[in-house]
Protein backbone atom coordinates (compact mmCIF):
# COMPACT_ATOMS: atom_id res chain seq x y z
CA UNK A 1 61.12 38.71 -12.63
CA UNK A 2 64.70 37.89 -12.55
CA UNK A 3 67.34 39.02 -14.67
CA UNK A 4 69.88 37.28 -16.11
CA UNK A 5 73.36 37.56 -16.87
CA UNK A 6 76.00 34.60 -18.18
CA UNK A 7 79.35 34.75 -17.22
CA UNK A 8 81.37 32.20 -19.49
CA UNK A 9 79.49 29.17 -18.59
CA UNK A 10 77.93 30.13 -15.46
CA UNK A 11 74.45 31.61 -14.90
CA UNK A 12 73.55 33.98 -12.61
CA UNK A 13 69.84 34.83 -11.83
CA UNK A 14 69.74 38.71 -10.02
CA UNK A 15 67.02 39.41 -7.60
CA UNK A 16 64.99 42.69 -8.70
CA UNK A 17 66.44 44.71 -6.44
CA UNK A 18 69.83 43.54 -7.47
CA UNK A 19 70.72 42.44 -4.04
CA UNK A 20 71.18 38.65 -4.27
CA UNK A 21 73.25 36.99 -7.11
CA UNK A 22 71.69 33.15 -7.30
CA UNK A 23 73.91 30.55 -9.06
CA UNK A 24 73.08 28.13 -11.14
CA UNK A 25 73.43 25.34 -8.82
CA UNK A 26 71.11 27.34 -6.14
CA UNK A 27 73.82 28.81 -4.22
CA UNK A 28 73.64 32.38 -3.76
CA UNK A 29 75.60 35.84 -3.38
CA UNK A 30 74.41 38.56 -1.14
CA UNK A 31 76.36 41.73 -2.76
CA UNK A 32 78.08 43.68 0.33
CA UNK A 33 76.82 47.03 0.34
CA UNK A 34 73.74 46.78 -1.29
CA UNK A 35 71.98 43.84 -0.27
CA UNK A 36 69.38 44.96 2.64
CA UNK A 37 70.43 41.74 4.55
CA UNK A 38 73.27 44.00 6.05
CA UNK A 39 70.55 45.76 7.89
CA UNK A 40 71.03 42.73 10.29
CA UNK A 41 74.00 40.81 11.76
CA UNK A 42 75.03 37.98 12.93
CA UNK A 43 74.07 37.16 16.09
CA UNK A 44 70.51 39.30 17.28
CA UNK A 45 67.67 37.51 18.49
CA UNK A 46 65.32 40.07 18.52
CA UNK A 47 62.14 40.61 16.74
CA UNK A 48 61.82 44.06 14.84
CA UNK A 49 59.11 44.73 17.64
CA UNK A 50 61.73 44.24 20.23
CA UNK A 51 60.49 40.48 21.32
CA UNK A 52 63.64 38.05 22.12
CA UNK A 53 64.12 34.53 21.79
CA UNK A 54 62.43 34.37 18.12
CA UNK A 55 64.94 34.13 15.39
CA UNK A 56 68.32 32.00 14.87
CA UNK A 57 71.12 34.02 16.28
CA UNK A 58 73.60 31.92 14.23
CA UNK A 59 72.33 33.67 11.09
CA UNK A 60 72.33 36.67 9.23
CA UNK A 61 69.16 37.97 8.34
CA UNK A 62 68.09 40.39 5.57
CA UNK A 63 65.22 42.82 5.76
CA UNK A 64 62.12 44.27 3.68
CA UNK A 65 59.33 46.74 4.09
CA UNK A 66 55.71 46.73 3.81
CA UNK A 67 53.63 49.20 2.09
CA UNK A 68 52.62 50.32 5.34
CA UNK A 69 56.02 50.63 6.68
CA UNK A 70 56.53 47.99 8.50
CA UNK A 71 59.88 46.45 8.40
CA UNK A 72 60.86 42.66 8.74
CA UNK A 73 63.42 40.33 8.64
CA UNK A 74 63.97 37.73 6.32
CA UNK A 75 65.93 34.64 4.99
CA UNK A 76 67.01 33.13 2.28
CA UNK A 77 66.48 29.33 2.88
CA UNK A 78 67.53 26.99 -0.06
CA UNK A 79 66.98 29.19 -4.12
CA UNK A 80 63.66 31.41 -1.65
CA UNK A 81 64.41 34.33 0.52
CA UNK A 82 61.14 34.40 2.85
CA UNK A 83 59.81 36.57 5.13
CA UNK A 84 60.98 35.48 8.52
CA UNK A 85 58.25 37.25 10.41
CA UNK A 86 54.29 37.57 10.23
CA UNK A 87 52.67 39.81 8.08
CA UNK A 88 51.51 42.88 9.88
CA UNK A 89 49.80 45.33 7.16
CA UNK A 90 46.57 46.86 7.28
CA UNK A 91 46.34 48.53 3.96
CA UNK A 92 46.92 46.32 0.39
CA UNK A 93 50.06 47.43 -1.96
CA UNK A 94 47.98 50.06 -3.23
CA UNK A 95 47.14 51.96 0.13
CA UNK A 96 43.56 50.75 0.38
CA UNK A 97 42.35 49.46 3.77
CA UNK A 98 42.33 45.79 4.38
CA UNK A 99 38.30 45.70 6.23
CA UNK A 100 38.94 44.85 9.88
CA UNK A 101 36.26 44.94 12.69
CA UNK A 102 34.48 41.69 12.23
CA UNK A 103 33.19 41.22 16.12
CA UNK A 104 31.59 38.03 15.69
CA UNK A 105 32.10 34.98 14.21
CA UNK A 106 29.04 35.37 11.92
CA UNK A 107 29.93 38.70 10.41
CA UNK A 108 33.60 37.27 9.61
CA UNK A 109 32.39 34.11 8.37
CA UNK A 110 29.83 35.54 5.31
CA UNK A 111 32.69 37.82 4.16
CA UNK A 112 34.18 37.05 0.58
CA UNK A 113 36.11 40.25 0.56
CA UNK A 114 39.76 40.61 2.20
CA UNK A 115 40.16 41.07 5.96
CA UNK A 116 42.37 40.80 8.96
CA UNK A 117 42.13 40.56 12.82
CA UNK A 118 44.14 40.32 15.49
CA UNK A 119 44.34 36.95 17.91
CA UNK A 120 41.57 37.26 20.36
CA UNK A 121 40.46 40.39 18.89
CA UNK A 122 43.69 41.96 21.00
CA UNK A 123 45.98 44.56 19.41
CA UNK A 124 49.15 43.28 21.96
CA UNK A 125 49.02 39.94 20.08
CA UNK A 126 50.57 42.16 17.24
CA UNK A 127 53.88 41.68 18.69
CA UNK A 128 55.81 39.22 17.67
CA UNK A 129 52.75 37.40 15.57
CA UNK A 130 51.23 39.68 13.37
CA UNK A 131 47.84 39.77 11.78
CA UNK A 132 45.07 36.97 11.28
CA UNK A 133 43.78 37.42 7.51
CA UNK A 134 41.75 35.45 5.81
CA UNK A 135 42.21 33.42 2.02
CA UNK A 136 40.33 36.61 0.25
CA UNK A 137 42.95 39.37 1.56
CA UNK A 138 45.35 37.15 0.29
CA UNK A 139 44.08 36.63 -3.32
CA UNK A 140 42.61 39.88 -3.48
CA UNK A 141 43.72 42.05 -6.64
CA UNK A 142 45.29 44.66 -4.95
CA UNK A 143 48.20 42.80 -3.23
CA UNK A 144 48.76 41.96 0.04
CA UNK A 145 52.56 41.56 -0.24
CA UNK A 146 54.66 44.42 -0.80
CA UNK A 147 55.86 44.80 -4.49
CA UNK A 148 58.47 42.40 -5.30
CA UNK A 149 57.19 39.98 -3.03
CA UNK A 150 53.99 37.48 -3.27
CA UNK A 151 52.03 35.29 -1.35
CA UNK A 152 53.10 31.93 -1.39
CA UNK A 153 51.82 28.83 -3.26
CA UNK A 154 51.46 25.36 -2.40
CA UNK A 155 53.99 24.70 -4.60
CA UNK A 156 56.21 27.14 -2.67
CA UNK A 157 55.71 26.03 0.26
CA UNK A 158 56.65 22.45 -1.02
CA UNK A 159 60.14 23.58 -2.60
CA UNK A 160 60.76 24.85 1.12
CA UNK A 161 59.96 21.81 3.00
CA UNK A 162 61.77 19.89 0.56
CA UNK A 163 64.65 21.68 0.68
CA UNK A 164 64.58 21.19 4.74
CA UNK A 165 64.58 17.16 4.24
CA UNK A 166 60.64 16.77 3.78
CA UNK A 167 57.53 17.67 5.94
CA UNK A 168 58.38 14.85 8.78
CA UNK A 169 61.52 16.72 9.78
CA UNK A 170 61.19 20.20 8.34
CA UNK A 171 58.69 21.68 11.21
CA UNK A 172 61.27 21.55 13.69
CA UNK A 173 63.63 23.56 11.39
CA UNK A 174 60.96 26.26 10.98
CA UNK A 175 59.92 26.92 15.15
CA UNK A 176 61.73 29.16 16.93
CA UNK A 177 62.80 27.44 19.96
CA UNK A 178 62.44 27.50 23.60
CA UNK A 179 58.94 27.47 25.45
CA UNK A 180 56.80 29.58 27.38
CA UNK A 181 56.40 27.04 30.21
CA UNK A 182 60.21 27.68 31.11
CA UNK A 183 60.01 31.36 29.78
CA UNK A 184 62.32 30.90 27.01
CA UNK A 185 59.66 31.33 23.94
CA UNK A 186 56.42 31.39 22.80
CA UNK A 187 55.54 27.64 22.46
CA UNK A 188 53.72 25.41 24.54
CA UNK A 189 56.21 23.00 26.06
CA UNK A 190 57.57 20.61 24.58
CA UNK A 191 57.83 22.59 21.52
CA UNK A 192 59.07 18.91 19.65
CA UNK A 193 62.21 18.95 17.83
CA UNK A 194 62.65 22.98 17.26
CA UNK A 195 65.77 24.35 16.57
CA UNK A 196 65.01 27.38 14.11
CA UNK A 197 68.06 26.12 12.00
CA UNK A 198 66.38 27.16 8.53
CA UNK A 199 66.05 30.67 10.06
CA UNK A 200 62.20 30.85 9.16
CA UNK A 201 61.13 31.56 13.03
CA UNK A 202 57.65 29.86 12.85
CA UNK A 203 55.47 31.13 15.58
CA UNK A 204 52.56 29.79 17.46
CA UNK A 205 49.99 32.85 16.38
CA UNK A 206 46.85 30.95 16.71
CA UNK A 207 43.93 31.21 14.09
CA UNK A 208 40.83 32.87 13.76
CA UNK A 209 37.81 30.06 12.58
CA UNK A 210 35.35 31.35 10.21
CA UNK A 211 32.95 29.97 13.83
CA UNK A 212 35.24 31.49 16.45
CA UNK A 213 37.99 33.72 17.03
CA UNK A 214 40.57 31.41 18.10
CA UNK A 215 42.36 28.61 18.32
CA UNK A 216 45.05 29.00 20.98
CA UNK A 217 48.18 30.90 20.43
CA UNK A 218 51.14 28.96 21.48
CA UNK A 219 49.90 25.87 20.40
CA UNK A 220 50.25 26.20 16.45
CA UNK A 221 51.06 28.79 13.92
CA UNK A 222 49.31 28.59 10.41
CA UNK A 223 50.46 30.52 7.48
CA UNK A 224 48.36 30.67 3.93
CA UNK A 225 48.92 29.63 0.24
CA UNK A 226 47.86 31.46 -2.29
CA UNK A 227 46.69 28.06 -3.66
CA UNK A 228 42.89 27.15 -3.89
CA UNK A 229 41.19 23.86 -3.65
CA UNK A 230 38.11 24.57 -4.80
CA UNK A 231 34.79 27.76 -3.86
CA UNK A 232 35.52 27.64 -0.75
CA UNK A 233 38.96 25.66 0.02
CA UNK A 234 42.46 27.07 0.26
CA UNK A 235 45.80 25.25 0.97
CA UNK A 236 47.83 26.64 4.48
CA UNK A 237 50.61 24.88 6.35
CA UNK A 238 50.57 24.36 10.06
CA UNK A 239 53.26 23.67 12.47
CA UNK A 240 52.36 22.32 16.22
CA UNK A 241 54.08 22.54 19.69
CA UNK A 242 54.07 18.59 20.03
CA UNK A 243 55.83 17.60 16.99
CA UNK A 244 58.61 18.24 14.30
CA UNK A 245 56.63 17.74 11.23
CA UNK A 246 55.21 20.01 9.17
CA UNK A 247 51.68 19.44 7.92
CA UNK A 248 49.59 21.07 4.96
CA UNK A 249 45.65 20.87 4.74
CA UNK A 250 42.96 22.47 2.76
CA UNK A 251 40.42 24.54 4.95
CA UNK A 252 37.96 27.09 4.88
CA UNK A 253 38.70 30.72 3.14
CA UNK A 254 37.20 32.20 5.96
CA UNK A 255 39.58 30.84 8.35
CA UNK A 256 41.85 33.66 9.81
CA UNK A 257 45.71 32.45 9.62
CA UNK A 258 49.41 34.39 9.56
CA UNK A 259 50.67 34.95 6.10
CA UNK A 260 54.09 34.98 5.10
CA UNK A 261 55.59 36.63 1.94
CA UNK A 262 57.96 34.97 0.08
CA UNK A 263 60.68 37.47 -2.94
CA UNK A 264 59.49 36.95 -6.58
């Protein structure tokens, strides 16, 4: 929860870690010194595992870490600071295990408890896109997002793609650019319209179907809502290689897609 302080007529809204000072208009202050986003500077383009060519080297990028550890980048895009890499945790906020080791597509799909996989079953896939988890992990009690941070709601993800001109434009804001045809990403070509000017890096991670473990890396990343539709619905967000839109469907909760944590 924010506090907040009121400065003569302005009103300031502090982060919870008292890094980020947000104005009342939506601008915001990141305090020198104290914010984590001076872990990173202006001007990398690596991924915290070492991958290039995934983030905007035009912008400065904060940080945050996991309850496992794991350490991240992220962005402040619009009045949200997101996460501007894939979840990668294997234990919830409150050190329990996340299950893992569903082999085949049955055994995955009859689950209604929380659980991740990696792409194709194969642990290299970790690097730069994370872990596969399915609806449950992310609605699951426990927390799958570090404290301070949540998973993301439809509405959420709606203030972000509104704030990047609407979902016909805002995809291509959100992919990191270049394309694996030419070696210059991790795309399929053309990769349509990217330009990673929002800073959010979108990758093509794949999925894992509650029928199959896979739909092909490169070609689309997915990331959850916390948002149900109804038993067995959820809302996610997809971005494709062939176009600059973003698009937002309700699917199975047994699906396997990237998550994303977005700062309370």
């Amino acid at each position: 929860m924010p506090y907040a302080l009121h400065a003569g007529s302005v009103h300031l809204n502090v982060s919870a870690t008292g890094d980020t000072l947000f104005v009342g208009d939506g601008s915001f202050v990141i305090v020198p010194g104290i914010s984590e986003a001076n872990s990173f500077t202006t001007g990398t383009t690596l991924h915290t595992c070492g991958a290039p060519n995934v983030h905007n080297p035009d912008l400065t990028y904060g940080s945050m870490t996991d309850q496992e550890g794991n350490v991240y980048k992220t962005i402040v895009i619009g009045t949200q600071e997101w996460m501007a890499e894939n979840l990668n945790t294997s234990i919830y906020r409150n050190g329990d295990a996340i299950a893992t080791g569903f082999n085949d597509g049955l055994e995955w799909q009859v689950t209604t408890s929380g659980a991740w996989a990696y792409y194709l079953e194969n642990s290299s896939f970790s690097c730069p896109y994370g872990k596969l988890y399915n609806w449950y992990a992310c609605d699951d009690t426990r927390g799958l997002c570090p404290l301070g941070w949540h998973v993301p709601s439809q509405a959420d993800w709606s203030l972000l793609i509104a704030s990047l001109g609407g979902d016909l434009i805002a995809g291509g804001k959100m992919k990191s650019v270049g394309n694996n045809d030419v070696g210059t990403g991790f795309w399929f070509f053309p990769n349509s319209l990217a330009s990673n000017n929002s800073g959010f890096s979108g990758l093509p991670g794949g999925s894992r179907y509650s029928f199959m473990n896979g739909a092909a890396a490169a070609g689309s990343g997915s990331w959850w809502s916390s948002s149900g539709t109804d038993s067995t619905n959820a809302w996610y967000v997809l971005l494709s290689y062939d176009s600059g839109e973003i698009f937002d469907f309700s699917f199975s909760k047994f699906n396997g897609f990237s998550v994303r944590c977005l700062r309370d």
